[in-house]
C-alpha atoms as a PDB file:
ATOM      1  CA  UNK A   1      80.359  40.244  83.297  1.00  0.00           C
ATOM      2  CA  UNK A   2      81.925  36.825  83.459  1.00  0.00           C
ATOM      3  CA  UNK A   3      85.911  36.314  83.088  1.00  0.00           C
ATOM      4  CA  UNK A   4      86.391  32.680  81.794  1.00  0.00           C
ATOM      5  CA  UNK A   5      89.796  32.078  82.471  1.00  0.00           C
ATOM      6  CA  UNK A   6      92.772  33.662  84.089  1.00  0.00           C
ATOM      7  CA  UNK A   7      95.709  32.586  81.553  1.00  0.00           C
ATOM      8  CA  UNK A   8      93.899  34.868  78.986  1.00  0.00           C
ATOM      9  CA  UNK A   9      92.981  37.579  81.683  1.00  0.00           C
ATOM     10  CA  UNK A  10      96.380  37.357  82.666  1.00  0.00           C
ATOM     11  CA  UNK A  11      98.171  36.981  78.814  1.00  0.00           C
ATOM     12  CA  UNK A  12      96.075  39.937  77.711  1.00  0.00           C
ATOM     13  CA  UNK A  13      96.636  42.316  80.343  1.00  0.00           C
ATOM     14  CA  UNK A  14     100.942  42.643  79.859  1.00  0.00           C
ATOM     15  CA  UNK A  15      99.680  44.026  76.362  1.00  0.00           C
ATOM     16  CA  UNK A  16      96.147  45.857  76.795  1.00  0.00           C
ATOM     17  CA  UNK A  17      97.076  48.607  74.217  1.00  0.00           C
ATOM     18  CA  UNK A  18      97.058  45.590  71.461  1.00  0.00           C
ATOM     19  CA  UNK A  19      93.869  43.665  71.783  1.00  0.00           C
ATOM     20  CA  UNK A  20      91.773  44.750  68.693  1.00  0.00           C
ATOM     21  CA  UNK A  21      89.380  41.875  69.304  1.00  0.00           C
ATOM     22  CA  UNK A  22      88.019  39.418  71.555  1.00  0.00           C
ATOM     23  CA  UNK A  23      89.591  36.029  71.585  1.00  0.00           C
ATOM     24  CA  UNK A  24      85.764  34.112  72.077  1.00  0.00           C
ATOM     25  CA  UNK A  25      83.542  36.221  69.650  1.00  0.00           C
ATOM     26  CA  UNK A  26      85.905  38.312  67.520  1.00  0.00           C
ATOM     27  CA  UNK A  27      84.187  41.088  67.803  1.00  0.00           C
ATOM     28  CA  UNK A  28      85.581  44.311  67.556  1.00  0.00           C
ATOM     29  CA  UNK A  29      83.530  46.007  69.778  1.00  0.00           C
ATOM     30  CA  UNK A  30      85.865  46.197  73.058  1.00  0.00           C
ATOM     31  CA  UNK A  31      84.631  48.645  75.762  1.00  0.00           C
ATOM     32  CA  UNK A  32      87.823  50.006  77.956  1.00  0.00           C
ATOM     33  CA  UNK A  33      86.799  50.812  81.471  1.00  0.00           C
ATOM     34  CA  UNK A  34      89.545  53.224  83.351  1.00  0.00           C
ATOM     35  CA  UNK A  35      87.692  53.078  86.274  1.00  0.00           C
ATOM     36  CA  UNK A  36      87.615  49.308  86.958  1.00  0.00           C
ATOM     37  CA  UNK A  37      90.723  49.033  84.694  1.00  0.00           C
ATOM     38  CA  UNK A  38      89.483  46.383  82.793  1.00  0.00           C
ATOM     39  CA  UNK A  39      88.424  45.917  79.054  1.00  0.00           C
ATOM     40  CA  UNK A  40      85.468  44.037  78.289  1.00  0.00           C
ATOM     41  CA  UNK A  41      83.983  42.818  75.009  1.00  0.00           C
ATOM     42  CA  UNK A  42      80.312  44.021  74.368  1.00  0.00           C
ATOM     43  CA  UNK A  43      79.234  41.755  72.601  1.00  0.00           C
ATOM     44  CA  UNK A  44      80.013  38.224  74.899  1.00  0.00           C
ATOM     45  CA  UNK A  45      81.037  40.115  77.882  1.00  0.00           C
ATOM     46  CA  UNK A  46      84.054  38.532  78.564  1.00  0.00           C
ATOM     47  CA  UNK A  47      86.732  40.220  80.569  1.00  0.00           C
ATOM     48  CA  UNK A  48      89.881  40.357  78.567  1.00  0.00           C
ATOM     49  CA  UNK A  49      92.315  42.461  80.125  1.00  0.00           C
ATOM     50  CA  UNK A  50      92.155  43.335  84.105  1.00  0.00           C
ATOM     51  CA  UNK A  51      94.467  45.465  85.922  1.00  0.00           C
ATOM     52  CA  UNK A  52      95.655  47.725  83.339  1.00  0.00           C
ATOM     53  CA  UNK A  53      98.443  49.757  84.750  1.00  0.00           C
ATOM     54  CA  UNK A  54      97.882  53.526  84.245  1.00  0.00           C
ATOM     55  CA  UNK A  55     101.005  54.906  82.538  1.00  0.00           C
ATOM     56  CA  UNK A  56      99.861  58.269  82.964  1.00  0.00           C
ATOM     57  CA  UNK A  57     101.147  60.885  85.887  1.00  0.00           C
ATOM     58  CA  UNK A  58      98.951  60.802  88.998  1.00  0.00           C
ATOM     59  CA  UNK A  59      98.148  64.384  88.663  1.00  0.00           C
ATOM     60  CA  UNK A  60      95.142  65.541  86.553  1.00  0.00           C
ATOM     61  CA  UNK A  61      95.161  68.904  84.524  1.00  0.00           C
ATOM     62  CA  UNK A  62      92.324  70.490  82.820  1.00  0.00           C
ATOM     63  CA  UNK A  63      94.238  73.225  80.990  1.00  0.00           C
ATOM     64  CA  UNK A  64      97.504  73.658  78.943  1.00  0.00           C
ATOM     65  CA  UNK A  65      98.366  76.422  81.662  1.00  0.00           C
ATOM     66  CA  UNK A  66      98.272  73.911  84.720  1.00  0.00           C
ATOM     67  CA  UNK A  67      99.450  71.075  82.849  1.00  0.00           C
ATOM     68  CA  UNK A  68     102.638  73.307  82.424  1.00  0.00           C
ATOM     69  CA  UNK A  69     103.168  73.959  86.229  1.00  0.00           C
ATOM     70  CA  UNK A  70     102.632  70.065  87.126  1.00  0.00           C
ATOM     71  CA  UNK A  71     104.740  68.585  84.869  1.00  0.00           C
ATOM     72  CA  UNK A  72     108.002  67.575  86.386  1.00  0.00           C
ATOM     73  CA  UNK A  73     110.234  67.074  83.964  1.00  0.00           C
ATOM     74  CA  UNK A  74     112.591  70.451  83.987  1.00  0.00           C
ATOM     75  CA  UNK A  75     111.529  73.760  82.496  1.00  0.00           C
ATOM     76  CA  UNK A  76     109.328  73.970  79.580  1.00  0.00           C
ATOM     77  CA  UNK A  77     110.572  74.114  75.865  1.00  0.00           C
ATOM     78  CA  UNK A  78     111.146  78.109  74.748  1.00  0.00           C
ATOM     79  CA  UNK A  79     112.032  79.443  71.276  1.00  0.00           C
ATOM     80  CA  UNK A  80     113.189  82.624  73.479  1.00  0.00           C
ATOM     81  CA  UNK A  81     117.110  80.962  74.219  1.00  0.00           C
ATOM     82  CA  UNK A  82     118.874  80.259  71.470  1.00  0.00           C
ATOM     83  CA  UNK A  83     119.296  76.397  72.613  1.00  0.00           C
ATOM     84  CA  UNK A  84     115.939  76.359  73.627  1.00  0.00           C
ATOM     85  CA  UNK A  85     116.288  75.950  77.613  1.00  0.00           C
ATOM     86  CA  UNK A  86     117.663  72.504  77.281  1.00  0.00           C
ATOM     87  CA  UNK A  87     121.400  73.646  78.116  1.00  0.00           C
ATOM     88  CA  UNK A  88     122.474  73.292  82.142  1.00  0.00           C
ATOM     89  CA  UNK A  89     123.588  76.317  83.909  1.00  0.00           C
ATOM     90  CA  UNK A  90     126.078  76.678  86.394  1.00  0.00           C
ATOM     91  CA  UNK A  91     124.693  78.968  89.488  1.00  0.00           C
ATOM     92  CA  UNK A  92     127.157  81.771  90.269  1.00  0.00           C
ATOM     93  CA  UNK A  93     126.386  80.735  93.935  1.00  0.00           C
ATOM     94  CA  UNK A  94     129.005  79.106  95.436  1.00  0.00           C
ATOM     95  CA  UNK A  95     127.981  76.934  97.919  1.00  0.00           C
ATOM     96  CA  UNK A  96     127.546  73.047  97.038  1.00  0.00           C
ATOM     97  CA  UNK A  97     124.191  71.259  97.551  1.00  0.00           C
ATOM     98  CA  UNK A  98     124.165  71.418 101.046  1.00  0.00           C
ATOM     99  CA  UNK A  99     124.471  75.244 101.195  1.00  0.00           C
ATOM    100  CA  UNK A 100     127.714  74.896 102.761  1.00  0.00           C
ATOM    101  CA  UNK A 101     130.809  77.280 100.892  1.00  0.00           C
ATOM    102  CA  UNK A 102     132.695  75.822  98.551  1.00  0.00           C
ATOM    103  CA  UNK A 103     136.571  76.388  99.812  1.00  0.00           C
ATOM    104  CA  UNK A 104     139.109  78.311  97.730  1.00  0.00           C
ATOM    105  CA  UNK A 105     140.644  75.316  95.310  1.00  0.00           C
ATOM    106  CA  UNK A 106     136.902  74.284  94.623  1.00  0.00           C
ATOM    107  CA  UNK A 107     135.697  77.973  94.088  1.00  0.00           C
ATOM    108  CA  UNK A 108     138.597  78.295  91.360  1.00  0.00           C
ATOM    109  CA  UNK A 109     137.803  74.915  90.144  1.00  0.00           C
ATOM    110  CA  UNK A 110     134.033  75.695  89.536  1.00  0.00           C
ATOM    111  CA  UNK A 111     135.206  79.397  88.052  1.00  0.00           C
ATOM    112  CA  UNK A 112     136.818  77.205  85.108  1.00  0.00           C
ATOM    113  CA  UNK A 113     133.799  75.126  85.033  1.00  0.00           C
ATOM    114  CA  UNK A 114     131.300  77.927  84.683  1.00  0.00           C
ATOM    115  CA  UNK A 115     133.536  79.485  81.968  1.00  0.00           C
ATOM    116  CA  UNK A 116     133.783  76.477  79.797  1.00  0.00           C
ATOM    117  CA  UNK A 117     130.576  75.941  80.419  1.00  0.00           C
ATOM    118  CA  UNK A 118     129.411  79.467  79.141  1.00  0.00           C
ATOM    119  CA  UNK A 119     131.760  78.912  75.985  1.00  0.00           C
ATOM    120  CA  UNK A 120     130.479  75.605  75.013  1.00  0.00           C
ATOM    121  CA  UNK A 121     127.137  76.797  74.763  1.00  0.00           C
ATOM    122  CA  UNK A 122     127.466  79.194  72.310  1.00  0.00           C
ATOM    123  CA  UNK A 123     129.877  77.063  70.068  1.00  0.00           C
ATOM    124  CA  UNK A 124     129.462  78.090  66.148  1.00  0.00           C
ATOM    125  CA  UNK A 125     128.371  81.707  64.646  1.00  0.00           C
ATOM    126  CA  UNK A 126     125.008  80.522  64.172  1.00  0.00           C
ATOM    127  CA  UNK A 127     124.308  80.286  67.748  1.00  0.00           C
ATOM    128  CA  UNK A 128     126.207  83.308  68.410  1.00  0.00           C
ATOM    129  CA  UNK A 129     123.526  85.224  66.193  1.00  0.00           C
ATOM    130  CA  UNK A 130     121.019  83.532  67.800  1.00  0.00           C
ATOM    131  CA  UNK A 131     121.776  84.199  71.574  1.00  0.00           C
ATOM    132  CA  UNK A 132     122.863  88.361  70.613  1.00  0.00           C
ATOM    133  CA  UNK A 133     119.199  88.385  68.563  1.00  0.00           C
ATOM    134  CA  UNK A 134     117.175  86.420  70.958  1.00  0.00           C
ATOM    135  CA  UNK A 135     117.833  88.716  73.626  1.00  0.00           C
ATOM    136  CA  UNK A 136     117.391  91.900  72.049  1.00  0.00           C
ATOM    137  CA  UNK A 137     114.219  90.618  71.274  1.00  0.00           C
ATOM    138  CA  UNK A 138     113.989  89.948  74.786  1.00  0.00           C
ATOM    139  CA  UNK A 139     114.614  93.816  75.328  1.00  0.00           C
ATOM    140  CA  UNK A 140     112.353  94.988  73.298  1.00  0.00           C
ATOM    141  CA  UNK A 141     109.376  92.938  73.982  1.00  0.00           C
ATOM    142  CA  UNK A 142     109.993  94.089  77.918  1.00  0.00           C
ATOM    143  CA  UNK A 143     110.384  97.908  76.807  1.00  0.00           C
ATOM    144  CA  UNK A 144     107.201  97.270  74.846  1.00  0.00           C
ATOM    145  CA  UNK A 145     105.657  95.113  77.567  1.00  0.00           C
ATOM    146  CA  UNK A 146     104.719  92.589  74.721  1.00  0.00           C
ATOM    147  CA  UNK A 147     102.797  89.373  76.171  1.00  0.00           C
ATOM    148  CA  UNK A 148     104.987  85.782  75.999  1.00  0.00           C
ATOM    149  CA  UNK A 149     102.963  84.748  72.642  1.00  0.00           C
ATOM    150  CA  UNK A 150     104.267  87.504  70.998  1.00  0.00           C
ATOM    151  CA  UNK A 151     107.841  87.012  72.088  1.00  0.00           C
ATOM    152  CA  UNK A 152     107.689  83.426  71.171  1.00  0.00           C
ATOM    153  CA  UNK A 153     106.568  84.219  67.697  1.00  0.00           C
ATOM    154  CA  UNK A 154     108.940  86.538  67.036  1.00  0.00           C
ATOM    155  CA  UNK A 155     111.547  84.413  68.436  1.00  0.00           C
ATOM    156  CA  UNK A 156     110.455  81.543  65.606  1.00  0.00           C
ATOM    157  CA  UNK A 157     109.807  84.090  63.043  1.00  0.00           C
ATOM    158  CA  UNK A 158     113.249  85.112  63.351  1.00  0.00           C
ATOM    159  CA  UNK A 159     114.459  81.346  63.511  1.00  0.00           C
ATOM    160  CA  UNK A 160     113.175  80.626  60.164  1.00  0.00           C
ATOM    161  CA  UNK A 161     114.850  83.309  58.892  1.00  0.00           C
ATOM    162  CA  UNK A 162     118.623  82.016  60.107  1.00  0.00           C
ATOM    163  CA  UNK A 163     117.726  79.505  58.764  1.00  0.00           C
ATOM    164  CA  UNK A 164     116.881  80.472  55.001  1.00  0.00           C
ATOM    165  CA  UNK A 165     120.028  82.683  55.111  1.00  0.00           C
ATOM    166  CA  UNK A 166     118.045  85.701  55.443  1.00  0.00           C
ATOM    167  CA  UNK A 167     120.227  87.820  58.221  1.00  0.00           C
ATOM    168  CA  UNK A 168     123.108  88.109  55.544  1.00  0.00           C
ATOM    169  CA  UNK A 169     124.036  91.790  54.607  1.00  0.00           C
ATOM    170  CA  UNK A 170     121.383  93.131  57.229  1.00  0.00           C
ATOM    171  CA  UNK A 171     121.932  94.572  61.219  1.00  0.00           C
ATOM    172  CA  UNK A 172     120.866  92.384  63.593  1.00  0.00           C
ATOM    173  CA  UNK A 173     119.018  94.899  65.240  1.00  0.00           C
ATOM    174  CA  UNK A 174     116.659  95.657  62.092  1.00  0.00           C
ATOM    175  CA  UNK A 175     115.480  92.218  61.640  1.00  0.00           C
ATOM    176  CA  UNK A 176     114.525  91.611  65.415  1.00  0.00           C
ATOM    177  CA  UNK A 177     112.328  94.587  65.359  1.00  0.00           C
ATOM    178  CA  UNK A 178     110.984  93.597  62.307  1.00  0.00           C
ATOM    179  CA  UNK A 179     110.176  89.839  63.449  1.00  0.00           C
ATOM    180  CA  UNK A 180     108.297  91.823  66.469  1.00  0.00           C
ATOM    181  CA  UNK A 181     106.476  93.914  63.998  1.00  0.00           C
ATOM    182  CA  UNK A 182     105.642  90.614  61.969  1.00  0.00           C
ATOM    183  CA  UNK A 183     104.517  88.972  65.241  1.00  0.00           C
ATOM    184  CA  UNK A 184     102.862  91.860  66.453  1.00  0.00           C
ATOM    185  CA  UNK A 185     100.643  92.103  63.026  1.00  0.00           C
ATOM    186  CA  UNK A 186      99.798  87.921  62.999  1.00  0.00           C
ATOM    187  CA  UNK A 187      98.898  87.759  66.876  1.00  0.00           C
ATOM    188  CA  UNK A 188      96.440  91.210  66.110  1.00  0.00           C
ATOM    189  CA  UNK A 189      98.305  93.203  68.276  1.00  0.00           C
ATOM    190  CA  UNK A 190      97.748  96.706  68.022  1.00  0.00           C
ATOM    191  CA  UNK A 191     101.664  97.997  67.544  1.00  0.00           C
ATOM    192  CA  UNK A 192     102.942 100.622  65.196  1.00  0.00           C
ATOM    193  CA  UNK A 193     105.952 100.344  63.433  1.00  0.00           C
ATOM    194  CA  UNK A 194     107.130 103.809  64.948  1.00  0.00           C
ATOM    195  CA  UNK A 195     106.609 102.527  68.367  1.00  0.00           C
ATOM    196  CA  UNK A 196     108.858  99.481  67.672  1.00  0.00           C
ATOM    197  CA  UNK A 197     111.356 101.642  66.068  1.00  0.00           C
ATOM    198  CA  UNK A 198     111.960 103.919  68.872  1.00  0.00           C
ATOM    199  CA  UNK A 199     111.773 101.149  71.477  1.00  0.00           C
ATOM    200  CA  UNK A 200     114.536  99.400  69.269  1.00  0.00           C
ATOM    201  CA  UNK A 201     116.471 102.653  68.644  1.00  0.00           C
ATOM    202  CA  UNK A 202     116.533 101.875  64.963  1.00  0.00           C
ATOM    203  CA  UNK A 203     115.311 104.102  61.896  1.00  0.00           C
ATOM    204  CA  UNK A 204     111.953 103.667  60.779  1.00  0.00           C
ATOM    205  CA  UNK A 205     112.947 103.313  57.192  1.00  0.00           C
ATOM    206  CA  UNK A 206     115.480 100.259  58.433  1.00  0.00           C
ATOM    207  CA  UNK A 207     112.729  98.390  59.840  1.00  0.00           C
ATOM    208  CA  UNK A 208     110.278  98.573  57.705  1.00  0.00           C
ATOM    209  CA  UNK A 209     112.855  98.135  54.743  1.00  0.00           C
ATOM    210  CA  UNK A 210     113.426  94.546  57.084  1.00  0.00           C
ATOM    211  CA  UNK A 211     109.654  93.999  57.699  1.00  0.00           C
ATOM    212  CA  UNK A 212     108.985  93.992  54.199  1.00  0.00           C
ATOM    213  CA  UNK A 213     111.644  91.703  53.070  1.00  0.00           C
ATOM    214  CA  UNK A 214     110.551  88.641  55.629  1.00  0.00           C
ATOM    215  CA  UNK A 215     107.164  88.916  54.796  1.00  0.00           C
ATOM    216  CA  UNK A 216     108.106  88.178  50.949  1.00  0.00           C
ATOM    217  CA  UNK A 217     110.991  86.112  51.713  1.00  0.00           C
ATOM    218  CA  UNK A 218     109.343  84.027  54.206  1.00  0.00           C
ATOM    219  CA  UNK A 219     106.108  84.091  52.531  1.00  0.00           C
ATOM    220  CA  UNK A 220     103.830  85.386  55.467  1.00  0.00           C
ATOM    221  CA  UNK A 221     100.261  86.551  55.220  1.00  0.00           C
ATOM    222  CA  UNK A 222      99.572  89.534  57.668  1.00  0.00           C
ATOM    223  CA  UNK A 223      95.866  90.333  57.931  1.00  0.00           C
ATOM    224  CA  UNK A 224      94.926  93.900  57.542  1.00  0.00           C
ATOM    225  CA  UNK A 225      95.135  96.428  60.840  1.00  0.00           C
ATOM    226  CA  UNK A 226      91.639  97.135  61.727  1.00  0.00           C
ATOM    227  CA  UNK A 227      90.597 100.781  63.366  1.00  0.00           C
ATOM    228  CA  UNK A 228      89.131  99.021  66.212  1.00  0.00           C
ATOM    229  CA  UNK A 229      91.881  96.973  67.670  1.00  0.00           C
ATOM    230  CA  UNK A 230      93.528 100.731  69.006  1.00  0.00           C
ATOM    231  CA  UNK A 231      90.192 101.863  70.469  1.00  0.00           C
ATOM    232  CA  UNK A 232      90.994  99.627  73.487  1.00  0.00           C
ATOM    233  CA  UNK A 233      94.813 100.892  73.491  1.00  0.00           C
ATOM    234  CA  UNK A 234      93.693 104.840  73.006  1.00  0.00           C
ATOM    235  CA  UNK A 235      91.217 104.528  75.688  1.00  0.00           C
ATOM    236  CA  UNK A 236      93.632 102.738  78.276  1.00  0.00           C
ATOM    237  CA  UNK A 237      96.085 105.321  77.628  1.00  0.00           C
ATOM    238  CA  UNK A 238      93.769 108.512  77.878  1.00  0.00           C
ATOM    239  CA  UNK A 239      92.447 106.893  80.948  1.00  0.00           C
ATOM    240  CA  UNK A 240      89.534 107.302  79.757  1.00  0.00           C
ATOM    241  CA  UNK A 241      85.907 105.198  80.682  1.00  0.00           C
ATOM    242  CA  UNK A 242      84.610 102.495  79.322  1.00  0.00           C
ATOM    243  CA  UNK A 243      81.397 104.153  77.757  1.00  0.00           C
ATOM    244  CA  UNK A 244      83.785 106.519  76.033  1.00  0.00           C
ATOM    245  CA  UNK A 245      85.214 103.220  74.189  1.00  0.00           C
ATOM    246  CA  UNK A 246      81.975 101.623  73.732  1.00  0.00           C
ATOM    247  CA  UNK A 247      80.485 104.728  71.802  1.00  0.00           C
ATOM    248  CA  UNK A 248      83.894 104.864  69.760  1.00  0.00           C
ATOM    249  CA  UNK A 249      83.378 101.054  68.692  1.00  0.00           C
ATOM    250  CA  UNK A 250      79.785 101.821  67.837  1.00  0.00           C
ATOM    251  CA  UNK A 251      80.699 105.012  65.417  1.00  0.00           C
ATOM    252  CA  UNK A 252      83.677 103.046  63.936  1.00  0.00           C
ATOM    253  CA  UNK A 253      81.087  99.933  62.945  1.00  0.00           C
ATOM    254  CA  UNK A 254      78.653 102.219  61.353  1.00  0.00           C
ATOM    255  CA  UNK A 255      81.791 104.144  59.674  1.00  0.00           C
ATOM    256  CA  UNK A 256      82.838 100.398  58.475  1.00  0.00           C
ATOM    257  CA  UNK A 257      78.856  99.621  57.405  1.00  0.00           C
ATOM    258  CA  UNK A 258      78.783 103.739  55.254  1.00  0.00           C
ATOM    259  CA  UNK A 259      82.377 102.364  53.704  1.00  0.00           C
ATOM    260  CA  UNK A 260      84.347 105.083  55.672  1.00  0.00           C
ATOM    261  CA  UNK A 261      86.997 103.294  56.673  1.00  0.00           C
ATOM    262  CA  UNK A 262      88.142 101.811  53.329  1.00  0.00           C
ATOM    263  CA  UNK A 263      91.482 103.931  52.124  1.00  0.00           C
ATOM    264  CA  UNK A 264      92.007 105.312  55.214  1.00  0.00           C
ATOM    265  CA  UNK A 265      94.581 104.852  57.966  1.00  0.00           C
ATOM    266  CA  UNK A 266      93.343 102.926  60.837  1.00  0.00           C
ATOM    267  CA  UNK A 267      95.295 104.568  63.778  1.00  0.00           C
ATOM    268  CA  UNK A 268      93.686 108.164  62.297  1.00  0.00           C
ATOM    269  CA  UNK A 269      90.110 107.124  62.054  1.00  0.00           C
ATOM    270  CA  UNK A 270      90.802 105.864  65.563  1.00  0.00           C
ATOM    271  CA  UNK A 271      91.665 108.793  67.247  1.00  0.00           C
ATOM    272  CA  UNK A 272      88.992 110.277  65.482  1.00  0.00           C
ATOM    273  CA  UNK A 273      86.672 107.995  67.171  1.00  0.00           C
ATOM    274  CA  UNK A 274      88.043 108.641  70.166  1.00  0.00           C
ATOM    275  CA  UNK A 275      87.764 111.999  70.342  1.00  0.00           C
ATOM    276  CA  UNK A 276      84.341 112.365  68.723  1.00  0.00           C
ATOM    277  CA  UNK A 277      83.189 109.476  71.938  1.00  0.00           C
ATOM    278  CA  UNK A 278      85.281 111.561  74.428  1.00  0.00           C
ATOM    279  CA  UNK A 279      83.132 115.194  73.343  1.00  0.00           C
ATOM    280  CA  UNK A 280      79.974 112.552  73.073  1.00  0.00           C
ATOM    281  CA  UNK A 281      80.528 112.110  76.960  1.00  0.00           C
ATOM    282  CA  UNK A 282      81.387 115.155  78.408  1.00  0.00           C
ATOM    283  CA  UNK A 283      85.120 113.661  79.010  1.00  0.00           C
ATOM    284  CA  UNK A 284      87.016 116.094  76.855  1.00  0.00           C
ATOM    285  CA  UNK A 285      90.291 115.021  75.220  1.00  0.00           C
ATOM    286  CA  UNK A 286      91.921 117.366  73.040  1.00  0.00           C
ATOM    287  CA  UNK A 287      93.228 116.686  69.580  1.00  0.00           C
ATOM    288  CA  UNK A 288      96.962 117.361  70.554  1.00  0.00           C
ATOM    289  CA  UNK A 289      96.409 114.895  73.580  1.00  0.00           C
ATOM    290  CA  UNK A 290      95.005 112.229  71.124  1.00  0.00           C
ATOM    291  CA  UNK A 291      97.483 113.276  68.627  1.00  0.00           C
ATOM    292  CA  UNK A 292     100.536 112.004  70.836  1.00  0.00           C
ATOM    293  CA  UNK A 293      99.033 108.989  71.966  1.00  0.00           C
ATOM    294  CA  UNK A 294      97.808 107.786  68.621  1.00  0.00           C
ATOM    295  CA  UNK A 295     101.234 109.497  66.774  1.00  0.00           C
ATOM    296  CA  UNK A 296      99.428 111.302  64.085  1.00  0.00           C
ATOM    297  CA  UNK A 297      99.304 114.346  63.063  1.00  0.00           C
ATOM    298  CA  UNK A 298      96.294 116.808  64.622  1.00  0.00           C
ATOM    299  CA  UNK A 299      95.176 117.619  60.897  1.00  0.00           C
ATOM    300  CA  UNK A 300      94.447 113.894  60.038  1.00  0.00           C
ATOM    301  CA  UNK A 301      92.374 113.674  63.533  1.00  0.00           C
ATOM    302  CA  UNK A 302      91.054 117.272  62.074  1.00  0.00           C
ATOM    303  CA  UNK A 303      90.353 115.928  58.661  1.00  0.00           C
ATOM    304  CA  UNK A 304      88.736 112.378  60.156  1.00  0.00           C
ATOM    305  CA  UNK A 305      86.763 114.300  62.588  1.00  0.00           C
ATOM    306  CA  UNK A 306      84.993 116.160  59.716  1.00  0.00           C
ATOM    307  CA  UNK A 307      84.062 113.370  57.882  1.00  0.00           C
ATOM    308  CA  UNK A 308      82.730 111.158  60.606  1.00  0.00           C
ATOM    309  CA  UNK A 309      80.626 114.031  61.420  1.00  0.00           C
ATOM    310  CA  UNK A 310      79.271 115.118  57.886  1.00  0.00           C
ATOM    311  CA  UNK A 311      78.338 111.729  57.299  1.00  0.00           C
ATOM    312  CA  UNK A 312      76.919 110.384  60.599  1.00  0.00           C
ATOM    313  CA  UNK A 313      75.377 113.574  62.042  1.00  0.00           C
ATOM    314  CA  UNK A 314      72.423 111.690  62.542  1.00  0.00           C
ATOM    315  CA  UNK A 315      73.374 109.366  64.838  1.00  0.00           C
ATOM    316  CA  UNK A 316      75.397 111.879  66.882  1.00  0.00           C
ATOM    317  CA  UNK A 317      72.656 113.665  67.855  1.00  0.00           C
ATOM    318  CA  UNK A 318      70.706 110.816  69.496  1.00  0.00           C
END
């Protein structure tokens, strides 16, 4: 390539981000080389632009996860605080930056500091609802063991609804358990609304009485629970092996191809998956064992059980 000229090398490469065309041909056709940082018209094959400064950090990522971790720039953005981790905190440590102690008219100084501090973060009602809810989301996600997605999406889903003036005239507690129930449904996370209940120590009929209302209100669309996103949590929590899961997903998609499934509850057809796999494999679960786990009654597992059977009795006996 040939560079005629170093006032236009030179003029062009302050601004390399707005040269659209080369100043000898006009052509559009600019190629932009990183690796020589230069830019270079096809067409004439003048040099434009040379020494482009790379504005970029010196660290290279190749995922979202590790981008994350080598970004420098504080602690990432989280919908789980109600000011969204940008706030400072005061450390209850009191020792300056040295890790020397602070002495006693600079310990009673940075008291006052850390209690202003704590009261000017929470400053109107709004944020006061926000930083009680937030956290007993917080609580219930860790009694549940809920992944961060989950927690995060209930901690927007619950946003949104502040902020339509939806938390009026209802508990607190009801519509965080209900925003975990939303997120819980939209992430396809196999979680019953009597398992949030009790981990939220709220009534049943509360929470679902909540669930229902944001998903009108805020005008969500929650796909349908399928049977075989509990297989996986039955068998983890029976302990049971992997063929005994495998076999269960293979009866519940021939169930779904005979139209068993349709009308039916999917936790019950489950369990009666499970335990029709578990007999299938010599590992023996009982009903009442499966019963508990799944929290149905033994006669639905009873009643399931019977009509897998009737209807696929030929494939259970290969």
């Amino acid at each position: 390539m040939e560079d005629k000229g170093s006032s236009t090398s030179t003029t062009a490469s302050t601004q390399p981000l707005k040269v659209r065309k080369c100043p000898e041909c006009g052509s559009e056709r600019l190629m932009r080389d990183y690796e020589t940082a230069e830019i270079a018209c096809m067409e004439c094959g003048i040099v434009i632009a040379a020494k482009l400064q790379d504005r970029g950090p010196e660290w290279r990522a190749f995922t979202d996860e590790q981008r994350a971790k080598r970004t420098r720039v504080g602690a990432p953005v989280t919908y789980t605080i109600h000011d969204k981790g940008l706030s400072t905190m005061i450390d209850w440590h009191d020792r300056d930056v040295y890790g020397k102690r602070l002495s006693p008219g600079q310990k009673a100084q940075v008291y006052r500091l850390r209690k202003w501090q704590r009261r000017i973060r929470v400053s109107d009602a709004t944020e006061r609802n926000l930083a009680f809810a937030l956290s007993e989301i917080s609580k219930i996600a860790n009694t549940l063991s809920l992944p961060k997605n989950i927690l995060e999406t209930a901690s927007v889903i619950y946003r949104k609804a502040v902020k339509e003036r939806l938390i009026r005239g209802r508990s607190i507690q009801g519509v965080t358990a209900a925003a975990i129930y939303v997120a819980c449904r939209q992430c396809l996370l196999p979680r019953t609304l009597e398992e949030i209940a009790q981990a939220s120590r709220i009534n049943k009929k509360e929470v679902g009485r909540s669930y229902r209302f944001l998903v009108k209100e805020l005008g969500y669309f929650i796909p349908p629970l399928k049977p075989s996103q509990y297989i996986t949590k039955f068998s983890n929590q029976l302990t049971m092996q992997g063929k005994v899961e495998e076999i269960a997903h293979k009866i519940l998609a021939t169930a779904k191809e005979l139209r068993l499934t349709s009308g039916r509850g999917p936790t019950g057809i489950a369990a009666a998956a499970s335990y029709i796999a578990s007999v299938l494999t010599g590992e023996r679960k009982t009903q009442r064992e499966i019963a508990e786990i799944a929290q149905v009654t033994e006669v639905t597992i009873r009643n399931r059980y019977k009509e897998l059977v009737e209807k696929l009795s030929f494939e259970l006996s290969i």
